[in-house]
PDB file of N, CA and C in Angstrom:
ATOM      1  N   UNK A   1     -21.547 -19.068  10.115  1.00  0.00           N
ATOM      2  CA  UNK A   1     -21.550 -19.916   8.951  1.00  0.00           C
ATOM      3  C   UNK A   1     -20.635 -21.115   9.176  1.00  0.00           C
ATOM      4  N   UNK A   2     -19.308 -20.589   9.830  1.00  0.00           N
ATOM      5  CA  UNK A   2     -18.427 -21.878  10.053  1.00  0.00           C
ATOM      6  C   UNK A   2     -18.858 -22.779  10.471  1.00  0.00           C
ATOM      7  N   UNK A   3     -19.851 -22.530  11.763  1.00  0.00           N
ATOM      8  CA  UNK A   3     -20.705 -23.542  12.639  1.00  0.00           C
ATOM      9  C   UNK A   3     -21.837 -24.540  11.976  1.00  0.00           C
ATOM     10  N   UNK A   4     -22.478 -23.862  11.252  1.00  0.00           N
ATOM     11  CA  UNK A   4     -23.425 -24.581  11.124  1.00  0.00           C
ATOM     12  C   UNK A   4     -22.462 -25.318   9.342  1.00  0.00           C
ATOM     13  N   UNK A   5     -21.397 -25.142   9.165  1.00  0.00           N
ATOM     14  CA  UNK A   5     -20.627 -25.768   8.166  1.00  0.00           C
ATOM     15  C   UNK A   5     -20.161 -27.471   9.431  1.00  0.00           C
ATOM     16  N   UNK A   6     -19.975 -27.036  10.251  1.00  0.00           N
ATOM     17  CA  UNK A   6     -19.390 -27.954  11.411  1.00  0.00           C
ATOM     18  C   UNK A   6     -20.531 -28.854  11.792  1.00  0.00           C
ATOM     19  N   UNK A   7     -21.594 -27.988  11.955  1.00  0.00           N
ATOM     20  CA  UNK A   7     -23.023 -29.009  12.174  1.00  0.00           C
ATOM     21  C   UNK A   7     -23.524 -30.111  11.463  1.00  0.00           C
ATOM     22  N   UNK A   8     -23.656 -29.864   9.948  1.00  0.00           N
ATOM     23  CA  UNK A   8     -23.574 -30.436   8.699  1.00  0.00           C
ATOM     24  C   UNK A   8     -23.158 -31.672   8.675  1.00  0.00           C
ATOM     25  N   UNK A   9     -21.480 -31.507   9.221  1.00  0.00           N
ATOM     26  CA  UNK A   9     -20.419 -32.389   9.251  1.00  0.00           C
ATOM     27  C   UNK A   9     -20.618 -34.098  10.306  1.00  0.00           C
ATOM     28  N   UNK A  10     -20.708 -32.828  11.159  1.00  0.00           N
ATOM     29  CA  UNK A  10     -21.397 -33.700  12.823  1.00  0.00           C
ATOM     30  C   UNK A  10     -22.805 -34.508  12.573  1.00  0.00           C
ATOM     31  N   UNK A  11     -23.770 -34.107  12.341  1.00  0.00           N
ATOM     32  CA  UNK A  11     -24.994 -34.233  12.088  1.00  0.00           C
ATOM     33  C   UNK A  11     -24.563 -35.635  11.298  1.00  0.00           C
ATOM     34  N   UNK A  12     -23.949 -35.511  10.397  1.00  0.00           N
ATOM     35  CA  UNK A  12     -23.690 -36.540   8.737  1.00  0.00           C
ATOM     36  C   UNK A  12     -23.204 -37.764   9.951  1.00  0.00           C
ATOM     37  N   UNK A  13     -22.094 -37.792  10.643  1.00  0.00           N
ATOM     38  CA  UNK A  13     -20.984 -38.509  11.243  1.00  0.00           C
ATOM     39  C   UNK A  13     -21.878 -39.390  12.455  1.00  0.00           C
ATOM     40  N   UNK A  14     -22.788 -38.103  13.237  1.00  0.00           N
ATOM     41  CA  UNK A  14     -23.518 -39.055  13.886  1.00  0.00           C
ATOM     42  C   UNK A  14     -24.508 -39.841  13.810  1.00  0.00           C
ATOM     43  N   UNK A  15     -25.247 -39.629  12.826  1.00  0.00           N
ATOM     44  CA  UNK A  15     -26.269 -40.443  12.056  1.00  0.00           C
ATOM     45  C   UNK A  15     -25.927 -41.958  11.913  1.00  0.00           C
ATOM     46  N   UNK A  16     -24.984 -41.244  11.123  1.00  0.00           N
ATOM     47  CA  UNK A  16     -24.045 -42.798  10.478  1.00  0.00           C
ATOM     48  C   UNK A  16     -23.385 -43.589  12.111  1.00  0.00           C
ATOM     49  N   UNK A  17     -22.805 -43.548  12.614  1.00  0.00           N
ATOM     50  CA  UNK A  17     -22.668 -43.780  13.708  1.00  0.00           C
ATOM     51  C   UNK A  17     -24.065 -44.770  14.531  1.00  0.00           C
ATOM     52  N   UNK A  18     -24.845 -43.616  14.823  1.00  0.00           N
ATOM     53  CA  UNK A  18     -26.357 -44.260  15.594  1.00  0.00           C
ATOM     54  C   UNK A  18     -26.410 -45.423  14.982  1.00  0.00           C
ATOM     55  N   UNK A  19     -26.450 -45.407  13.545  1.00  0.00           N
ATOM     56  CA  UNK A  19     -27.309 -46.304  12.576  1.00  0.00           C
ATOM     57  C   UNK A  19     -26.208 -47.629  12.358  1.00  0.00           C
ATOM     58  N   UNK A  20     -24.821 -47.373  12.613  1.00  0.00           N
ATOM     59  CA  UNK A  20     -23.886 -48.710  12.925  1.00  0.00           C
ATOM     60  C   UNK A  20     -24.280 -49.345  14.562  1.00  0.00           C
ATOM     61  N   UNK A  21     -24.622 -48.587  15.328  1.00  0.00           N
ATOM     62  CA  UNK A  21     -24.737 -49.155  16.374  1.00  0.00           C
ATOM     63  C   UNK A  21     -26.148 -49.929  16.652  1.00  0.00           C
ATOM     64  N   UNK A  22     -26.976 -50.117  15.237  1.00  0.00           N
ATOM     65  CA  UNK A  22     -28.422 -50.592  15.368  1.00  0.00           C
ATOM     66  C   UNK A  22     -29.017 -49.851  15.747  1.00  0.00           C
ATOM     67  N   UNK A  23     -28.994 -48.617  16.235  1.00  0.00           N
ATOM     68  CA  UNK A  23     -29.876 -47.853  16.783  1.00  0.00           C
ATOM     69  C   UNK A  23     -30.716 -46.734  15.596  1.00  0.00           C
ATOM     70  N   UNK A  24     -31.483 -47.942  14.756  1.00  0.00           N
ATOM     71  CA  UNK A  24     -31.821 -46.964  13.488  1.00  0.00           C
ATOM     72  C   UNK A  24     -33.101 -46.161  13.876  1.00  0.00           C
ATOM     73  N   UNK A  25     -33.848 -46.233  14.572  1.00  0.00           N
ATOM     74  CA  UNK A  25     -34.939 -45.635  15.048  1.00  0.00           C
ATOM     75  C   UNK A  25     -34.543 -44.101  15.466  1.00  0.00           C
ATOM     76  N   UNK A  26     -33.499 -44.133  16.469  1.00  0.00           N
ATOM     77  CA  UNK A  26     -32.775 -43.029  16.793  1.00  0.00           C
ATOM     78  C   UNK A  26     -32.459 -42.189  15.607  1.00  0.00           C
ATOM     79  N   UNK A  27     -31.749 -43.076  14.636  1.00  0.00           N
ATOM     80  CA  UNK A  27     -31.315 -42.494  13.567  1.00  0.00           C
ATOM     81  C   UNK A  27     -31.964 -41.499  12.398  1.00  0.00           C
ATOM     82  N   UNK A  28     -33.051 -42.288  12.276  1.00  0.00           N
ATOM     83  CA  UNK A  28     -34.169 -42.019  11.244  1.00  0.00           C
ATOM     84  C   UNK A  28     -35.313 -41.209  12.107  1.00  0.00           C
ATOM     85  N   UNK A  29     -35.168 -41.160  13.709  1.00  0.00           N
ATOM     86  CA  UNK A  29     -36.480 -40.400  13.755  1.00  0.00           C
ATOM     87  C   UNK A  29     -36.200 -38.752  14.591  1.00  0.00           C
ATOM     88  N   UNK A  30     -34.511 -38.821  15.331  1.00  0.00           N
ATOM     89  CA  UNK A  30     -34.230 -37.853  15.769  1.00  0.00           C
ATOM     90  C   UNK A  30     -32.972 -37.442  14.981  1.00  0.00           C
ATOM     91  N   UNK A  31     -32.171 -37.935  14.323  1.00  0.00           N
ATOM     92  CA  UNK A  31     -30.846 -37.410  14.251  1.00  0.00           C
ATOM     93  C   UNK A  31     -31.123 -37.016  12.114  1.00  0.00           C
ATOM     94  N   UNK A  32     -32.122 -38.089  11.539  1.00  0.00           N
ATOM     95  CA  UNK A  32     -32.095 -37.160  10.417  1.00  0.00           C
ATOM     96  C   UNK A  32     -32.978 -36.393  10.258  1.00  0.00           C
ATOM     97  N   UNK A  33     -34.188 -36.064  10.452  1.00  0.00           N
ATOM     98  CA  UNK A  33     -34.352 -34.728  10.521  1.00  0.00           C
ATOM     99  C   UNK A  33     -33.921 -33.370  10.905  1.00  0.00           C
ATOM    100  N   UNK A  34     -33.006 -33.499  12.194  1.00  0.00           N
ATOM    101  CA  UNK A  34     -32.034 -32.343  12.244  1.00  0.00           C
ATOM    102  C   UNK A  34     -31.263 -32.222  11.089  1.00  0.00           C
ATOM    103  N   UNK A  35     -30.300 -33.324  10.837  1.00  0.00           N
ATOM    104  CA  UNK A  35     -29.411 -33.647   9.773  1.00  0.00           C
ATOM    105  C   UNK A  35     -30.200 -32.420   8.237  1.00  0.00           C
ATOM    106  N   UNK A  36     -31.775 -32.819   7.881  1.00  0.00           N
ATOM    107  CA  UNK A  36     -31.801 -32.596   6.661  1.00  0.00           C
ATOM    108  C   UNK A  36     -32.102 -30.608   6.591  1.00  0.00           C
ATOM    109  N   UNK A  37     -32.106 -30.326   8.350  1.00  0.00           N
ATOM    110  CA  UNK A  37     -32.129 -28.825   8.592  1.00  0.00           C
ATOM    111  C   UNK A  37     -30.996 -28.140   7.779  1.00  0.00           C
ATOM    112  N   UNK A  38     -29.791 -28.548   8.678  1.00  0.00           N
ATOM    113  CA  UNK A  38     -28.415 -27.819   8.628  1.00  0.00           C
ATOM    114  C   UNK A  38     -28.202 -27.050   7.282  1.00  0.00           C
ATOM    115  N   UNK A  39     -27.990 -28.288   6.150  1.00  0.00           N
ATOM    116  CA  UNK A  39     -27.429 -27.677   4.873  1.00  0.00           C
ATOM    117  C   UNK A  39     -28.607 -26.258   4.698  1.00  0.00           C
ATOM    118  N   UNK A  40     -29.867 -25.768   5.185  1.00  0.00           N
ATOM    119  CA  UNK A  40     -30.302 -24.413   5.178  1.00  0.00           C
ATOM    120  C   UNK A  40     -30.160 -23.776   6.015  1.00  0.00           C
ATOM    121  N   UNK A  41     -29.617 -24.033   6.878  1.00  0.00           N
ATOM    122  CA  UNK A  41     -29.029 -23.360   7.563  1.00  0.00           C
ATOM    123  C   UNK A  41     -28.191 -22.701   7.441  1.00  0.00           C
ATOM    124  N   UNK A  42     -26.871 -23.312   6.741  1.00  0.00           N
ATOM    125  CA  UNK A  42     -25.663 -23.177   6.354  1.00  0.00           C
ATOM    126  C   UNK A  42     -26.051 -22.689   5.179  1.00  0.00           C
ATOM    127  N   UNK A  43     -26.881 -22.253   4.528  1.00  0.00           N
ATOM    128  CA  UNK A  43     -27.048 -21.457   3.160  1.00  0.00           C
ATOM    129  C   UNK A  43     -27.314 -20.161   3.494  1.00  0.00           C
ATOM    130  N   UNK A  44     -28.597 -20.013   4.408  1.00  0.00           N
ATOM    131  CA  UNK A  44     -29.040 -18.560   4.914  1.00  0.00           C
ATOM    132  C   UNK A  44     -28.229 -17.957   5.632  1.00  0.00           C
ATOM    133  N   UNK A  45     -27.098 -18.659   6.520  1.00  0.00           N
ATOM    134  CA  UNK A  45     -25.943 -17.788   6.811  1.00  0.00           C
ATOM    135  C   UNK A  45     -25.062 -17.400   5.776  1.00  0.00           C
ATOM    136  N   UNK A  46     -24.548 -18.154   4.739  1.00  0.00           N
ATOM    137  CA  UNK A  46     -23.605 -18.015   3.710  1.00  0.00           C
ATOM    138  C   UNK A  46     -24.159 -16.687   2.994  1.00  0.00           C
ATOM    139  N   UNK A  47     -25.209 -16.587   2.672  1.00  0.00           N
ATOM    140  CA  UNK A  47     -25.947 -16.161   1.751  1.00  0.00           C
ATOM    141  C   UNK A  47     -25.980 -14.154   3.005  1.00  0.00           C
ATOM    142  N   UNK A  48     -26.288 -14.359   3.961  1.00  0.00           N
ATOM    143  CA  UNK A  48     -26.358 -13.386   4.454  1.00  0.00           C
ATOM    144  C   UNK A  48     -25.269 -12.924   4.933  1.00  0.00           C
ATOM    145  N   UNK A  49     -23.980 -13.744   5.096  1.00  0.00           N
ATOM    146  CA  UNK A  49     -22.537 -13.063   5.297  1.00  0.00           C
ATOM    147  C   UNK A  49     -22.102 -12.817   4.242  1.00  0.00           C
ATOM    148  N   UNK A  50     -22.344 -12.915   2.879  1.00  0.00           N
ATOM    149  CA  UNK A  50     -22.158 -12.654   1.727  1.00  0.00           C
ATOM    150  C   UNK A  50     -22.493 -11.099   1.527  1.00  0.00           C
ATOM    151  N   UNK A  51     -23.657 -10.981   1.798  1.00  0.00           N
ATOM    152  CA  UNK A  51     -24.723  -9.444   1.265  1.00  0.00           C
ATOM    153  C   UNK A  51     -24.376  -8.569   2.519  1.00  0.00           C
ATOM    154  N   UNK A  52     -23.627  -9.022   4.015  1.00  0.00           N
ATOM    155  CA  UNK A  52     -23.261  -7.820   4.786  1.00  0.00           C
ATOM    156  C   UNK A  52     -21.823  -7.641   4.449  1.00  0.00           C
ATOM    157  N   UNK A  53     -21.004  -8.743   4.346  1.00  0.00           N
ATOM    158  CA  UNK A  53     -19.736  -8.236   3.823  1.00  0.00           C
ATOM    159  C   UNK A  53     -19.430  -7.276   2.943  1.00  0.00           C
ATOM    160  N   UNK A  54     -20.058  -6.850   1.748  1.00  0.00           N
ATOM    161  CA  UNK A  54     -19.863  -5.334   1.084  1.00  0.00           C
ATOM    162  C   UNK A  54     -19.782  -4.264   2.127  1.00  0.00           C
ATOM    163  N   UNK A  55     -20.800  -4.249   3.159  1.00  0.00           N
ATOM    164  CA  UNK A  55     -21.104  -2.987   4.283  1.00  0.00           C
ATOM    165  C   UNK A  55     -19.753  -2.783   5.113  1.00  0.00           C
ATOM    166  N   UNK A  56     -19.096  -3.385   5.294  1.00  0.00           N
ATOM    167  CA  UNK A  56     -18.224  -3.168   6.237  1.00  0.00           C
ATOM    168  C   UNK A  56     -16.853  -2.587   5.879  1.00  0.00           C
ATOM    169  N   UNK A  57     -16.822  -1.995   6.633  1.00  0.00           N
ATOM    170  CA  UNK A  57     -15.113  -1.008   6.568  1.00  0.00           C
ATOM    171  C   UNK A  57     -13.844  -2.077   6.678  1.00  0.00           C
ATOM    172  N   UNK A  58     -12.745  -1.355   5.779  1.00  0.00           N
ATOM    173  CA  UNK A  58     -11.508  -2.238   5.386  1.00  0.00           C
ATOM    174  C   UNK A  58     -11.078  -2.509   6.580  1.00  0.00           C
ATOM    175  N   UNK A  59     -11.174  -1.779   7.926  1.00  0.00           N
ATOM    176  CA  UNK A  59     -11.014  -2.224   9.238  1.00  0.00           C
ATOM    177  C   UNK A  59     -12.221  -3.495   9.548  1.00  0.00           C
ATOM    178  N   UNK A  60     -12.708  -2.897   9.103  1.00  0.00           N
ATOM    179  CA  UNK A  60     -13.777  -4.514   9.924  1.00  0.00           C
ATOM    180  C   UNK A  60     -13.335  -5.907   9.472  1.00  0.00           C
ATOM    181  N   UNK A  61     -13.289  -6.103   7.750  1.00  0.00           N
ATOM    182  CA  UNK A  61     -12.825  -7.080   7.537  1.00  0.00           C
ATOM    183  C   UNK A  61     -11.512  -7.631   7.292  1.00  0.00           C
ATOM    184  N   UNK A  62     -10.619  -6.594   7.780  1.00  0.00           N
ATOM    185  CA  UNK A  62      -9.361  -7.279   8.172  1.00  0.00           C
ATOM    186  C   UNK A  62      -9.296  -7.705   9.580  1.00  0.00           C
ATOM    187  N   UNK A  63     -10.374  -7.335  10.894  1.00  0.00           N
ATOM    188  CA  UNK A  63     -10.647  -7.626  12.218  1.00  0.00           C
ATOM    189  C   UNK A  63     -11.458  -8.676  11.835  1.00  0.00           C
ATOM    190  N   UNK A  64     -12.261  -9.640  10.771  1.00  0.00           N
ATOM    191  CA  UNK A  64     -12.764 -10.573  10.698  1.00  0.00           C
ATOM    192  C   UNK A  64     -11.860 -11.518  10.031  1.00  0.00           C
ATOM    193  N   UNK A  65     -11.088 -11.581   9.174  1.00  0.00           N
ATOM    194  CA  UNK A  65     -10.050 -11.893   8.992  1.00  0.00           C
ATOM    195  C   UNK A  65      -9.000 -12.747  10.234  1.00  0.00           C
ATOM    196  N   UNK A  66      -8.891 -11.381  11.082  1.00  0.00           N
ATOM    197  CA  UNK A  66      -7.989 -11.854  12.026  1.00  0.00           C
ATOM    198  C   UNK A  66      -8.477 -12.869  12.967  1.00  0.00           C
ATOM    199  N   UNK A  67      -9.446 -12.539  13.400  1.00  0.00           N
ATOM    200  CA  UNK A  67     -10.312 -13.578  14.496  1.00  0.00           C
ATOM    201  C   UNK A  67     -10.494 -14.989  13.711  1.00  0.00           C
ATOM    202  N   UNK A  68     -10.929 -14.809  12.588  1.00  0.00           N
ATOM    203  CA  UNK A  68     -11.100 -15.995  12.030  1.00  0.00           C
ATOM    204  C   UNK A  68      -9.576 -16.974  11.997  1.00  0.00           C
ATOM    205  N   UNK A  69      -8.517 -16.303  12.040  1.00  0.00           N
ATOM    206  CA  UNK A  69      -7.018 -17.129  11.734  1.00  0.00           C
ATOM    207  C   UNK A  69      -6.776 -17.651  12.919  1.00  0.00           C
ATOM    208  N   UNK A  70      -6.632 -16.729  13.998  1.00  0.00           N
ATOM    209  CA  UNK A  70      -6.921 -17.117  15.347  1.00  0.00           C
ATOM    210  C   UNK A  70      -7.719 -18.051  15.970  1.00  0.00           C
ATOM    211  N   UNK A  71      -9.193 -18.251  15.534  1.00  0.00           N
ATOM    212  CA  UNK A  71     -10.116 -18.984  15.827  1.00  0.00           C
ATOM    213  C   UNK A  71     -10.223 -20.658  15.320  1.00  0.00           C
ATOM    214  N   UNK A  72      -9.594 -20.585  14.122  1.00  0.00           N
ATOM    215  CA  UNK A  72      -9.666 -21.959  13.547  1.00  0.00           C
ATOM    216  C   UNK A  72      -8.366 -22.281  13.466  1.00  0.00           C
ATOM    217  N   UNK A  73      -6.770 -21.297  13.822  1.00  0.00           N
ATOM    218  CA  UNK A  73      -6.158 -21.791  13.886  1.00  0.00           C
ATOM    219  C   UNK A  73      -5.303 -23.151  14.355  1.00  0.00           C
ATOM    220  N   UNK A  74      -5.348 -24.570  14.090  1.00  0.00           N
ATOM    221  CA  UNK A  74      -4.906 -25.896  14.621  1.00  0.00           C
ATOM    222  C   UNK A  74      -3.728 -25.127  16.133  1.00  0.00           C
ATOM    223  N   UNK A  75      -4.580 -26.391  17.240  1.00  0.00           N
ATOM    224  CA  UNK A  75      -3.928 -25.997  18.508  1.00  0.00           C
ATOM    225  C   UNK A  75      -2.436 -26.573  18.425  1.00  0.00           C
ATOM    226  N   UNK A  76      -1.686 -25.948  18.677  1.00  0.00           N
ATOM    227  CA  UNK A  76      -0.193 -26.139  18.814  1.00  0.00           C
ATOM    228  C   UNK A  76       0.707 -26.274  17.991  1.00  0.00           C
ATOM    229  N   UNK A  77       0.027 -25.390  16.696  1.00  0.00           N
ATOM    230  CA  UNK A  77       0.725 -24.877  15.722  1.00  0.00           C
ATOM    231  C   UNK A  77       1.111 -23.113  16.016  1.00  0.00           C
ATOM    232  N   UNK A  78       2.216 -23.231  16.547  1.00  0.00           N
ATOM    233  CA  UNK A  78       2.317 -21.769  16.733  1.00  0.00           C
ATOM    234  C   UNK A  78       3.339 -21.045  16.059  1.00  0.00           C
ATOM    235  N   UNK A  79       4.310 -21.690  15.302  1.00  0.00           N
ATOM    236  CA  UNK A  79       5.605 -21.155  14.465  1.00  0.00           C
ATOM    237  C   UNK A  79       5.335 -22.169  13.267  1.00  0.00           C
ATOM    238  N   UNK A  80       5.937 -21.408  12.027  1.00  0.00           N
ATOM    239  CA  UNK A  80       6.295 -21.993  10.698  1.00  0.00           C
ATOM    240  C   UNK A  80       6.517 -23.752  10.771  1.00  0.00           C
ATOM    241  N   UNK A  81       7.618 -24.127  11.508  1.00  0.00           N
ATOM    242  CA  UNK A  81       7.823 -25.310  11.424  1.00  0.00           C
ATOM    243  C   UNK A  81       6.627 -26.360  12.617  1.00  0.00           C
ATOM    244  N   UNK A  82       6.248 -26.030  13.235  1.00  0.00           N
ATOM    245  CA  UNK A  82       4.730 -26.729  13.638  1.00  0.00           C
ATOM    246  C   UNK A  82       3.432 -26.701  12.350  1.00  0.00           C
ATOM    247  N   UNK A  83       4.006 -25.549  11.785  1.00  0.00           N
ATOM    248  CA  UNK A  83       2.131 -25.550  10.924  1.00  0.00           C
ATOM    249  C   UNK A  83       3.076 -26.570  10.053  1.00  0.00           C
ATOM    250  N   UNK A  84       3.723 -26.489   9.653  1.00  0.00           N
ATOM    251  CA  UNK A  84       4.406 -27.424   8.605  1.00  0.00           C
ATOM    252  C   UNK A  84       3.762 -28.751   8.788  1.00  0.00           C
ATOM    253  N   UNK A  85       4.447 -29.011   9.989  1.00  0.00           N
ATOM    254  CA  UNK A  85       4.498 -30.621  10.467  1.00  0.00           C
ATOM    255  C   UNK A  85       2.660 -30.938  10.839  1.00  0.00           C
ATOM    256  N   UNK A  86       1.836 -30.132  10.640  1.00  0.00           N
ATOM    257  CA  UNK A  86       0.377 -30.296  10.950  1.00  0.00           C
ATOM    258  C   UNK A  86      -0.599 -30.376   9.693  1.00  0.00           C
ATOM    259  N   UNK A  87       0.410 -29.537   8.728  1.00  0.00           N
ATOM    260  CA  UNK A  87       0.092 -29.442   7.264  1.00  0.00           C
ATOM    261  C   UNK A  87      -0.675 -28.237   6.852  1.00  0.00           C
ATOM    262  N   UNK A  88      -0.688 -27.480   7.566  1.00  0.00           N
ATOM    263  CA  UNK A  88      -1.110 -26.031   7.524  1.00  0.00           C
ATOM    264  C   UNK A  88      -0.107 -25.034   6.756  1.00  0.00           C
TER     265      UNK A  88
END
């Protein structure tokens, strides 16, 4: 779900991008139609990590939990006073 939350993002950024650089053809004939995929994308995952999350054991989702803090944690924030200064 995070990903295709990230895709969304990307997708939006490069569009806009192509389409400053004149390259609206690009824009309008490869980059928004992907673009108008994502946001269902990003629903049918939401929507299905939603309805398996009940299933899982208080171990599982404190092991999803953890990976997730780890995973998106900002690089070279590793003590209190770094997340500070990063705004975390």
């Amino acid at each position: 779900m995070a990903t295709e939350r990230s895709a969304v993002l990307a997708y939006n950024l490069l569009h806009d991008g192509v389409a400053e650089m004149g390259e609206s053809a690009v824009a309008e004939t490869i980059v928004a139609p992907i673009r108008r995929q994502e946001p269902g994308h990003f629903a049918l995952y939401k929507m299905s990590a939603i309805g398996l999350a009940g299933q899982l054991a208080p171990w599982q989702r404190w092991l999803v939990r953890r990976l997730r803090q780890l995973s998106f944690a900002p690089v070279g924030a590793n003590d209190d006073a770094q997340r500070a200064t990063s705004g975390t």
